[in-house]
Protein backbone atom coordinates (compact mmCIF):
# COMPACT_ATOMS: atom_id res chain seq x y z
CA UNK A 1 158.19 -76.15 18.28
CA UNK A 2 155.12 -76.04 21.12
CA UNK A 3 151.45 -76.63 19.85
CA UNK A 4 148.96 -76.77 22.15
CA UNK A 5 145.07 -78.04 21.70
CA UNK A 6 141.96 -77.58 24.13
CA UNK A 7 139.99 -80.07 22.27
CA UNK A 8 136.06 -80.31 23.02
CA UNK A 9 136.51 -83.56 20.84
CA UNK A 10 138.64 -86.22 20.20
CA UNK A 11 142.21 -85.58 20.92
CA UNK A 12 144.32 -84.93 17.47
CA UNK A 13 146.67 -88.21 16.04
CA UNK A 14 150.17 -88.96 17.96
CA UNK A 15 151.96 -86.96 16.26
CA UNK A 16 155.83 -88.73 14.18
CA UNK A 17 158.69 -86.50 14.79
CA UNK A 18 162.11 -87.68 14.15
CA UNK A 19 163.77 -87.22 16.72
CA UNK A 20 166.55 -89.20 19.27
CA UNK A 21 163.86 -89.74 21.56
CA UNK A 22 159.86 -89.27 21.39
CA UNK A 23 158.08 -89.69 24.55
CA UNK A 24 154.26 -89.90 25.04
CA UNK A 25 152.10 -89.92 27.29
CA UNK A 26 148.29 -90.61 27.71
CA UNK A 27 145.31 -90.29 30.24
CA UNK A 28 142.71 -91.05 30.49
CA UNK A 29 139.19 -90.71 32.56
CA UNK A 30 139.50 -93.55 35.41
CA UNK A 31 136.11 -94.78 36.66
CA UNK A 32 137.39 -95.45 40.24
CA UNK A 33 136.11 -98.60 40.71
CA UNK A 34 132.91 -98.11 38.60
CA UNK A 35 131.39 -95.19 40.72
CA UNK A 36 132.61 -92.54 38.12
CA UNK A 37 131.31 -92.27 34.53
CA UNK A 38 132.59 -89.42 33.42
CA UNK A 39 134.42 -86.33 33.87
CA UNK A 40 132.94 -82.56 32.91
CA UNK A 41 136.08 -80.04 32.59
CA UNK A 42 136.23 -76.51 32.06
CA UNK A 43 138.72 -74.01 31.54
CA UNK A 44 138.78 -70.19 30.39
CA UNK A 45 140.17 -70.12 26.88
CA UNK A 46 143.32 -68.07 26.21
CA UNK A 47 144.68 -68.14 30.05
CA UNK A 48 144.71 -71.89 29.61
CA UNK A 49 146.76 -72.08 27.21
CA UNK A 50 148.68 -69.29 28.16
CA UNK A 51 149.77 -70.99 31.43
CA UNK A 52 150.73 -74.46 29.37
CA UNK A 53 153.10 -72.34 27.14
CA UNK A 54 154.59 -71.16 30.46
CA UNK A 55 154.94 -74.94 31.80
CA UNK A 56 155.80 -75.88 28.33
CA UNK A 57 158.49 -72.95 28.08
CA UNK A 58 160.05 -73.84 31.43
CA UNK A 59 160.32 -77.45 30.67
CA UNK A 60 162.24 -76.02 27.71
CA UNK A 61 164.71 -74.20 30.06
CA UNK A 62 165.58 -77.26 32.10
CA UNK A 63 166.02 -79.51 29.22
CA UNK A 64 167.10 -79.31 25.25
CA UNK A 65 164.11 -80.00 23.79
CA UNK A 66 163.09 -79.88 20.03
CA UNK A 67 159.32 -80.13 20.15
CA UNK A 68 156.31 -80.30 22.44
CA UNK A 69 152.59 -81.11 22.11
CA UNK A 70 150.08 -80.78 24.74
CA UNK A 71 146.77 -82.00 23.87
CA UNK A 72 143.65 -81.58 26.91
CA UNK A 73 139.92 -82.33 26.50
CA UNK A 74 137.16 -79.88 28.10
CA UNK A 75 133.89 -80.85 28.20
CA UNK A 76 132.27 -84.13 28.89
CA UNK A 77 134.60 -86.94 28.60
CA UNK A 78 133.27 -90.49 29.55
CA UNK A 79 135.27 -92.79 31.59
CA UNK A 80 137.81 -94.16 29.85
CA UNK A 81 138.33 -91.79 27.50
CA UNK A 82 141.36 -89.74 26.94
CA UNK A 83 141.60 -86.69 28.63
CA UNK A 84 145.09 -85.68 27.91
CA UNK A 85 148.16 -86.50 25.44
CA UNK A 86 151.45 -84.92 26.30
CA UNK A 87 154.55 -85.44 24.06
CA UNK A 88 157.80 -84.17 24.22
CA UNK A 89 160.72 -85.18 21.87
CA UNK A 90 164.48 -84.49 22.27
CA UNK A 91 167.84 -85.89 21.41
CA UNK A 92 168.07 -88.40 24.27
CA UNK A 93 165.70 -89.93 25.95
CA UNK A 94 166.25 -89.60 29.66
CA UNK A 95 165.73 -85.48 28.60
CA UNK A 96 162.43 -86.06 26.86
CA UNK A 97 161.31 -88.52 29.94
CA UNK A 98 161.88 -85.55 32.78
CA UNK A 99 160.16 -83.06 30.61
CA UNK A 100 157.45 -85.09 30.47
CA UNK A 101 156.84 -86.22 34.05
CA UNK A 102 157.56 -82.06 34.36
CA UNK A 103 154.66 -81.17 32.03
CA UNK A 104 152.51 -83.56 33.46
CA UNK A 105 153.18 -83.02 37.10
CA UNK A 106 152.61 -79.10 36.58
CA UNK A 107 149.83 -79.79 34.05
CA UNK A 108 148.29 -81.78 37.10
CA UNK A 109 148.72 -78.62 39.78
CA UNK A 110 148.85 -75.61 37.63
CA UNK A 111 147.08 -75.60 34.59
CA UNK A 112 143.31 -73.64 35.00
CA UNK A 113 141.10 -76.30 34.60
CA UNK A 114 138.29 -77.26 36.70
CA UNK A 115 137.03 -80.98 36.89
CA UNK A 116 133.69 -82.40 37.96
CA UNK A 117 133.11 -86.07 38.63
CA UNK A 118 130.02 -87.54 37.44
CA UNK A 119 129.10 -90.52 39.57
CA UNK A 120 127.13 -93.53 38.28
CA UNK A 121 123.56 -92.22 40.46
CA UNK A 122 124.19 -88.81 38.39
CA UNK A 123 125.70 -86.98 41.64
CA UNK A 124 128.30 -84.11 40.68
CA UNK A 125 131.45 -83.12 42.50
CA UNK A 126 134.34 -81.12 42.07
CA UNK A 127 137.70 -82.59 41.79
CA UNK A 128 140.22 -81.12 43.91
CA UNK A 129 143.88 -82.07 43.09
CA UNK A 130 145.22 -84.59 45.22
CA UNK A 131 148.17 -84.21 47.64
CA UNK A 132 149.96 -86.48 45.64
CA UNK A 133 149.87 -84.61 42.53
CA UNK A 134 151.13 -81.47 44.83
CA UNK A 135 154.07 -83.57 45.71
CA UNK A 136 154.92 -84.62 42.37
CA UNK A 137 155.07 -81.14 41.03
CA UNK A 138 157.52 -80.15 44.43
CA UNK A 139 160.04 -82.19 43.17
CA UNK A 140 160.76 -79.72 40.54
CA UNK A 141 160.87 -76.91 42.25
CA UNK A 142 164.56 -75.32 42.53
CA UNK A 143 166.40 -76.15 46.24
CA UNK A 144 166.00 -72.03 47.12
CA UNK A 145 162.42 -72.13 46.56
CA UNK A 146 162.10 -69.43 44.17
């Protein structure tokens, strides 16, 4: 099962799956020291989601998993507030870990959605994703490159 939510709100509950292994994981909007208050995100609807089904799909195809849930805001989200849930559950638990570093990493690289930083003076910049996020996601990609 794969469910996916763009949520201009609140995220939706943790979900309770019984499972061998649940894994979750939550972000949220860091305020760098106190220079950012919030975060505005934006996205085009349908190709976002289509391109977490594809991450979501090929996490599917490296491990045995029997459900997935990937949860992002868009909008204005204030600092400290969650801005993404991703859980993945599967018979054992080292599976459901790696597909959800995987998710994350590629939701991090891939995933059409463009951030702004709102600073505490009201200055606005767009995020650009870092070279360590670029890395992460490298790691996954198959020794031939393709």
């Amino acid at each position: 099962m794969l469910a996916i939510a763009i949520c201009e709100d609140e995220l939706p509950p943790v979900a309770v799956w019984h499972a061998g292994a649940c894994v979750t994981f939550e972000g949220r909007v860091r305020d760098e020291q106190g220079r950012v208050v919030a975060l505005e995100i934006e996205h085009y609807p349908g190709m976002t989601e289509r391109e977490i089904g594809r991450i979501a799909d090929q996490a599917a195809e490296r491990w045995p998993l029997s459900m997935v849930l990937v949860a992002h805001r868009v909008g204005r989200v204030e600092a400290d507030q969650l801005i993404v849930r991703v859980q993945v559950a599967a018979q054992h638990r080292r599976e459901a870990f790696e597909a959800c570093a995987f998710i994350m990493d590629y939701l991090k690289t891939r995933a059409p959605f463009w951030k702004k930083e709102i600073s505490v003076d009201g200055a606005a910049s767009w995020v650009e994703a870092k070279q360590g996020d670029r890395d992460a996601a490298a790691r996954w990609a198959p020794a031939d490159g393709h």
